[in-house]
Protein backbone atom coordinates (compact mmCIF):
# COMPACT_ATOMS: atom_id res chain seq x y z
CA UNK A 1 -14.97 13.69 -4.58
CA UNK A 2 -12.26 13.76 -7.64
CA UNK A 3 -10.31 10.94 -8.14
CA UNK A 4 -6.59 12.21 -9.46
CA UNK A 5 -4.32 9.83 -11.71
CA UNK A 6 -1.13 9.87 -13.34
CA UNK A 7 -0.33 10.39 -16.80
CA UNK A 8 1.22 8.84 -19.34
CA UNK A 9 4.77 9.18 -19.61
CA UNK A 10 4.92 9.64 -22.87
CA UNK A 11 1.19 11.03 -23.70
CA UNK A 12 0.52 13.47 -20.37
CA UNK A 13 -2.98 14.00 -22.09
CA UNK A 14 -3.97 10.61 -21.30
CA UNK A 15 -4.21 8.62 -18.32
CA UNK A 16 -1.27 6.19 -17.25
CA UNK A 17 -1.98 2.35 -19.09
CA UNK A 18 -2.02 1.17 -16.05
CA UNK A 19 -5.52 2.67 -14.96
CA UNK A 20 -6.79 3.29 -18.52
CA UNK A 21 -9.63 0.47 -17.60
CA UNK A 22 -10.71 1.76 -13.92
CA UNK A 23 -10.18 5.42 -16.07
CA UNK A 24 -13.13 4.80 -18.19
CA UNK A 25 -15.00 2.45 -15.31
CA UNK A 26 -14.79 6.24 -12.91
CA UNK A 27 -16.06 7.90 -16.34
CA UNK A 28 -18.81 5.90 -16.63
CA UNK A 29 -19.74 6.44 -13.77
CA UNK A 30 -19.51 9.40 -13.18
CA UNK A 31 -17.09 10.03 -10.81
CA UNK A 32 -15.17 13.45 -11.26
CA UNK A 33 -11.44 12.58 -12.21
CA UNK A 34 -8.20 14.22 -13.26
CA UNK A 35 -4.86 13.08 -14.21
CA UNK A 36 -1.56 14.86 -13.30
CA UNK A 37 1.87 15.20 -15.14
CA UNK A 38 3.65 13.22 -12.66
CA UNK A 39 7.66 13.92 -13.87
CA UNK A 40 5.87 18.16 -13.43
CA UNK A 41 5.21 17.23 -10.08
CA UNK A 42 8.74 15.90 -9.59
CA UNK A 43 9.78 19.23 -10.90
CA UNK A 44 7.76 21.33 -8.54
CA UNK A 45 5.07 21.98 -11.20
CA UNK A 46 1.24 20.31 -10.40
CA UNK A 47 -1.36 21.03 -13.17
CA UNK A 48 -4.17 18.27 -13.27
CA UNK A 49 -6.18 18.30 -15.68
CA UNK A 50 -9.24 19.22 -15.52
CA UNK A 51 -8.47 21.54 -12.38
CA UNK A 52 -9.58 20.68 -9.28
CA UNK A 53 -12.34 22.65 -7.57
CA UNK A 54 -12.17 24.86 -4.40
CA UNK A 55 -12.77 22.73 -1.54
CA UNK A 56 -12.96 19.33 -3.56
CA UNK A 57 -12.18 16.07 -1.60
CA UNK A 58 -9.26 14.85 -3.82
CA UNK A 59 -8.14 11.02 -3.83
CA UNK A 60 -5.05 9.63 -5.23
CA UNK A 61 -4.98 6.31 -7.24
CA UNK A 62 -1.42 5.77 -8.73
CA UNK A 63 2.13 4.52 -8.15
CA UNK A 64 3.69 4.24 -4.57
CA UNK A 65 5.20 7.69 -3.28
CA UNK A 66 7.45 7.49 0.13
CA UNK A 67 6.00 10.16 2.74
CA UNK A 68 8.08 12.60 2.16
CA UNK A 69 6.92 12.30 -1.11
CA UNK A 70 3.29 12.06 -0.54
CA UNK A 71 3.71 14.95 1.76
CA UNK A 72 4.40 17.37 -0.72
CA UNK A 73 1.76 15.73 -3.05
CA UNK A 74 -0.72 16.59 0.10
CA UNK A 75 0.82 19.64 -0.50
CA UNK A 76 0.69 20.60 -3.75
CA UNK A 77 -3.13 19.25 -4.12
CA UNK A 78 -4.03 21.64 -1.39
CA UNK A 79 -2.02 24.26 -3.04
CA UNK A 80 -4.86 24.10 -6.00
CA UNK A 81 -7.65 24.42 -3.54
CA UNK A 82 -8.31 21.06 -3.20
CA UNK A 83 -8.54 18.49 0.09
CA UNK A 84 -6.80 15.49 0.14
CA UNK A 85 -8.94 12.27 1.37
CA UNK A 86 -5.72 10.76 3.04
CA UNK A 87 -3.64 13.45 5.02
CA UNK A 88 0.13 12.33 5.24
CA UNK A 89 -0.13 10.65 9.01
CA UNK A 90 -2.75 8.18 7.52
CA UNK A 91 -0.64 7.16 4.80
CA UNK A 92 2.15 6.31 6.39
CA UNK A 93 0.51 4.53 8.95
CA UNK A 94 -0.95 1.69 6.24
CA UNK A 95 2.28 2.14 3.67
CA UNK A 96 4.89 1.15 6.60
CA UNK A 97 4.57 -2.23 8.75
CA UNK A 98 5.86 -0.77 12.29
CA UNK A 99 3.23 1.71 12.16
CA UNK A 100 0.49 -0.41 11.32
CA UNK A 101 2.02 -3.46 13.40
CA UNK A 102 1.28 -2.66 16.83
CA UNK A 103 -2.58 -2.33 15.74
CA UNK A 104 -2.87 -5.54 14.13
CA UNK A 105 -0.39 -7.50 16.15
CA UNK A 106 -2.14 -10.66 16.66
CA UNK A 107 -3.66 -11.35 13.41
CA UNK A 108 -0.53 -11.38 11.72
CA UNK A 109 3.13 -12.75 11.45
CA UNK A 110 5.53 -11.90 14.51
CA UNK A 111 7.90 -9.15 13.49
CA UNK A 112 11.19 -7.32 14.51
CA UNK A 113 12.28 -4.00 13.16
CA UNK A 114 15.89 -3.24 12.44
CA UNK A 115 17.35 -0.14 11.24
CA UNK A 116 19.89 -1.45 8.65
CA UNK A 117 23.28 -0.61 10.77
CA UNK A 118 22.06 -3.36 13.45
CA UNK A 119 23.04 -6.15 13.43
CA UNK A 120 20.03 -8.21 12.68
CA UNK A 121 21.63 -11.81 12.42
CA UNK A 122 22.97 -11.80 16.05
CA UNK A 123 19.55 -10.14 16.88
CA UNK A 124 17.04 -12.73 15.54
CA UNK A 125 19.54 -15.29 16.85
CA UNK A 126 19.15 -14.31 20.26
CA UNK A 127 15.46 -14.42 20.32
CA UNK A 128 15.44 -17.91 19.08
CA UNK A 129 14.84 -17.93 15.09
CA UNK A 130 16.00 -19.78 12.58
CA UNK A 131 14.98 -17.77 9.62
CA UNK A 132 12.78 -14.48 8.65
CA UNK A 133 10.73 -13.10 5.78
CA UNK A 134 12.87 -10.06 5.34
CA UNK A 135 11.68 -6.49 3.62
CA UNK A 136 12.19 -2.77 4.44
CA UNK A 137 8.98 -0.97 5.74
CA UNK A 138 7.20 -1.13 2.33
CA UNK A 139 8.08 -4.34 -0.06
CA UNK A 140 10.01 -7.68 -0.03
CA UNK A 141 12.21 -8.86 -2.29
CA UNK A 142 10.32 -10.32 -5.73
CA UNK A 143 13.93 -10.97 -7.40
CA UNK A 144 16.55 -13.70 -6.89
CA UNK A 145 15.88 -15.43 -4.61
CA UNK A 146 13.58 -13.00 -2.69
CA UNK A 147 13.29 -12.22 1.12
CA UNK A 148 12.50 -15.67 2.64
CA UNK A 149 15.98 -16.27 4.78
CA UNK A 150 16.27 -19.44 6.05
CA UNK A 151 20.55 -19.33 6.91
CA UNK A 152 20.28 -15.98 9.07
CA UNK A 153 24.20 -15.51 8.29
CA UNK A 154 22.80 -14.76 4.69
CA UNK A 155 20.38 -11.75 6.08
CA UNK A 156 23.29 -9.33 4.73
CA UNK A 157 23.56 -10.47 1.21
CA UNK A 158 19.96 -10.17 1.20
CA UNK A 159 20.13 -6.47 1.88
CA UNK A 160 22.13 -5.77 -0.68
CA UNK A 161 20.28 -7.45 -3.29
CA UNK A 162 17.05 -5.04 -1.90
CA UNK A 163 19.93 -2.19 -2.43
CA UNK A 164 20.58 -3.30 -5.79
CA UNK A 165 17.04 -4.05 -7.34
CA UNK A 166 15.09 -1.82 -5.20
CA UNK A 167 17.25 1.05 -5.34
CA UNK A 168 16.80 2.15 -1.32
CA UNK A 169 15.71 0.48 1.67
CA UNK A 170 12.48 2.23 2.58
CA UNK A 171 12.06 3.23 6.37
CA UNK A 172 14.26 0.38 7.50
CA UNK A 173 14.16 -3.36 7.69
CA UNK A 174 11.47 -5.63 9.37
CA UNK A 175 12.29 -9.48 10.05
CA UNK A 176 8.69 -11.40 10.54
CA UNK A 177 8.39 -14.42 11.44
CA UNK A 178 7.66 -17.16 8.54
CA UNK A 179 4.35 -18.66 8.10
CA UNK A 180 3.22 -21.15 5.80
CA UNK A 181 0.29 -19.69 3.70
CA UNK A 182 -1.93 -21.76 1.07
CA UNK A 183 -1.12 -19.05 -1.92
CA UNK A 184 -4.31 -19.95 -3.45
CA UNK A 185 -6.36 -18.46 -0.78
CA UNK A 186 -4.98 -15.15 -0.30
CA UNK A 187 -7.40 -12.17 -1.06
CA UNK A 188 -7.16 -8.76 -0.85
CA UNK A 189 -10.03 -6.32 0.50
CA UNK A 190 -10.25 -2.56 0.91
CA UNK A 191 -11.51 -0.47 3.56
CA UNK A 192 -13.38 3.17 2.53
CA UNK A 193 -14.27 5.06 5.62
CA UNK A 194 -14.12 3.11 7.58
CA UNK A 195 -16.05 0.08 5.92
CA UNK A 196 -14.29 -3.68 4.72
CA UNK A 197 -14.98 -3.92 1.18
CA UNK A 198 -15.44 -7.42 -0.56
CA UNK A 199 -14.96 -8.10 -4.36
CA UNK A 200 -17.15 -11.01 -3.80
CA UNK A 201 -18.17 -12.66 -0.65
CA UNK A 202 -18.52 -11.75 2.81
CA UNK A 203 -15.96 -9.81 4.59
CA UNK A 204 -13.73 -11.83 7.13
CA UNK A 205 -13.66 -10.84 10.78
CA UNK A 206 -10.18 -10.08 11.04
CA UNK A 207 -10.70 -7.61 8.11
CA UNK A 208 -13.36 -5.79 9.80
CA UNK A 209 -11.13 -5.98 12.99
CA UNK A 210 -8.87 -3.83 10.47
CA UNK A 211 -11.18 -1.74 9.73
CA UNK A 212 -12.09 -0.97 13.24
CA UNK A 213 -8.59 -0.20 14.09
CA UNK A 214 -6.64 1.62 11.41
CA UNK A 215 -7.81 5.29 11.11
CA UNK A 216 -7.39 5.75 7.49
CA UNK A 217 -10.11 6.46 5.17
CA UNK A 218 -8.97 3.92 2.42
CA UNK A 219 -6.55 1.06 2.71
CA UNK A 220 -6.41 -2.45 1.47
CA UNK A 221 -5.79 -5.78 3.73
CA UNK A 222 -4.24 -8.66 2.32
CA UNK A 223 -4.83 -11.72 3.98
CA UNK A 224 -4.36 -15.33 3.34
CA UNK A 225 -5.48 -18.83 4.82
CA UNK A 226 -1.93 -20.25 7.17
CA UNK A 227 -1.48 -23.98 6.97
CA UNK A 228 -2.79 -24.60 10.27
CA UNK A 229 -6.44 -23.10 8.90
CA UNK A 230 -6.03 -19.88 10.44
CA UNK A 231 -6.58 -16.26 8.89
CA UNK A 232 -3.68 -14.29 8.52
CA UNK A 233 -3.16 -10.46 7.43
CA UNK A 234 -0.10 -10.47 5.25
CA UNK A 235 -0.08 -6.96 4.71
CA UNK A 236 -1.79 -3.09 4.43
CA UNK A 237 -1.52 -0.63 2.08
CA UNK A 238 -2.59 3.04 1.36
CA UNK A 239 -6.24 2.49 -0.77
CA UNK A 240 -4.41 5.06 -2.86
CA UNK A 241 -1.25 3.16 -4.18
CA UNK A 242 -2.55 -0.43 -3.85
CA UNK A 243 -2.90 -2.41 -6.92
CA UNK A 244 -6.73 -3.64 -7.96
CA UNK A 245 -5.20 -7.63 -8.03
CA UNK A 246 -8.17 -9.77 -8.08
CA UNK A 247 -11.15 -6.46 -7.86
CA UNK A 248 -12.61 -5.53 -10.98
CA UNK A 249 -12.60 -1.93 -11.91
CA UNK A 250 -16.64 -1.47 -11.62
CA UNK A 251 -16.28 -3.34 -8.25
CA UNK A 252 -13.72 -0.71 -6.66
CA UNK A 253 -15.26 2.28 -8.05
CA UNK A 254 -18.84 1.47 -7.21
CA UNK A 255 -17.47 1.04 -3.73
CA UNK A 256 -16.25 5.08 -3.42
CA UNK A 257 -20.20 5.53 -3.64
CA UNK A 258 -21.47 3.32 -1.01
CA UNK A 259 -22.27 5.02 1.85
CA UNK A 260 -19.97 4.64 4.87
């Protein structure tokens, strides 16, 4: 397997900053890896460097791409002979919450999904809330005064401010249902084919309940203790675009060569 990586902006012969360290840790051990000029692939041009081999398993680990996106990336790596890990169905179903949702639905927060001409105010209203955690089908909002709504009448002014520091509402909207979480306790894990991944520790059930349920060969699951002492999964993500948090770099390579 090759792991592929962007480069830097301003240096395409070197990897990205942000995975210079889990660069080296893939190096060491030797893991085959390429990086990728990623404003060329904008452009419609994909030359990683070194070139991917006929028939080579090929796994992403950069920045977030929507699906259409990712689909041509799928695209253009098979273009070069290689095989994508993560085909475009998988992605999208751990990068957006209503597709992973329905899977997961009682281990996590209640939600609603909106497209953003509906009126979402009058919705939640009628089904007896007083407030939301409101994001589109990918992020919250980390600015202002982010996506916790606690006056539903201000659910529009919130959109906007996703509009204006976001720059698009992904997918739509999703109102879940607000839980009070002990932020010191929240962890993330990944799952590789099929298997929970710890960075230290044992593996919670509802993590390997994940695992069990979401057909993707790499993803991560966030989850976090509520205030009642009760697991909760915040959120997935594509493996491929999820940040390292807490995991060291040795820790998440080593775990592409564990056996599933």
């Amino acid at each position: 397997m090759r792991l592929i990586y962007p480069a830097d902006t301003f240096n395409p012969k070197v990897v990205d900053e942000i995975y210079a360290d889990e660069f080296v840790a893939a190096q060491t051990a030797g893991l085959s890896i390429s990086i990728f000029n990623f404003e060329d692939f904008q452009e419609g041009r994909f030359c990683p460097r070194p070139a991917i081999q006929d028939g080579e398993p090929v796994l992403y680990r950069g920045w977030m791409l929507p699906p259409n996106d990712y689909a041509r990336f799928h695209e253009a790596i098979s273009a070069v002979g290689g095989t994508p890990v993560t085909d475009v169905s998988s992605y999208t179903l751990c990068h957006h919450l209503p597709r992973w949702y329905p899977l997961l639905t009682e281990f996590t927060s209640e939600t609603m999904t909106f497209s953003e001409s509906d009126d979402i105010a009058l919705a939640l209203t009628e089904a007896g809330w007083k407030g939301c955690f409101l994001k589109d089908y990918v992020k919250s909002l980390s600015t202002d005064a982010g996506s916790l709504v606690h006056d539903l009448s201000t659910i529009p002014n919130v959109i906007a401010k996703m509009r204006k520091y976001r720059g698009q509402i992904e997918g739509g909207l999703c109102a879940r249902r607000i839980e009070e979480y002990d932020a010191s306790t929240e962890r993330r894990y990944f799952v590789w084919n099929g298997v929970a991944h710890s960075d230290s520790g044992e593996v919670p059930q509802i993590v390997a309940e994940a695992a069990s349920r979401v057909l993707s060969p790499f993803f991560s699951v966030d989850i976090a203790t509520r205030r009642d002492g009760a697991l909760s999964i915040i959120e997935l993500g594509d493996g491929q675009v999820s940040d390292r948090k807490h995991w060291s770099c040795d820790n998440l390579i080593r775990m592409f060569a564990t056996p599933a």
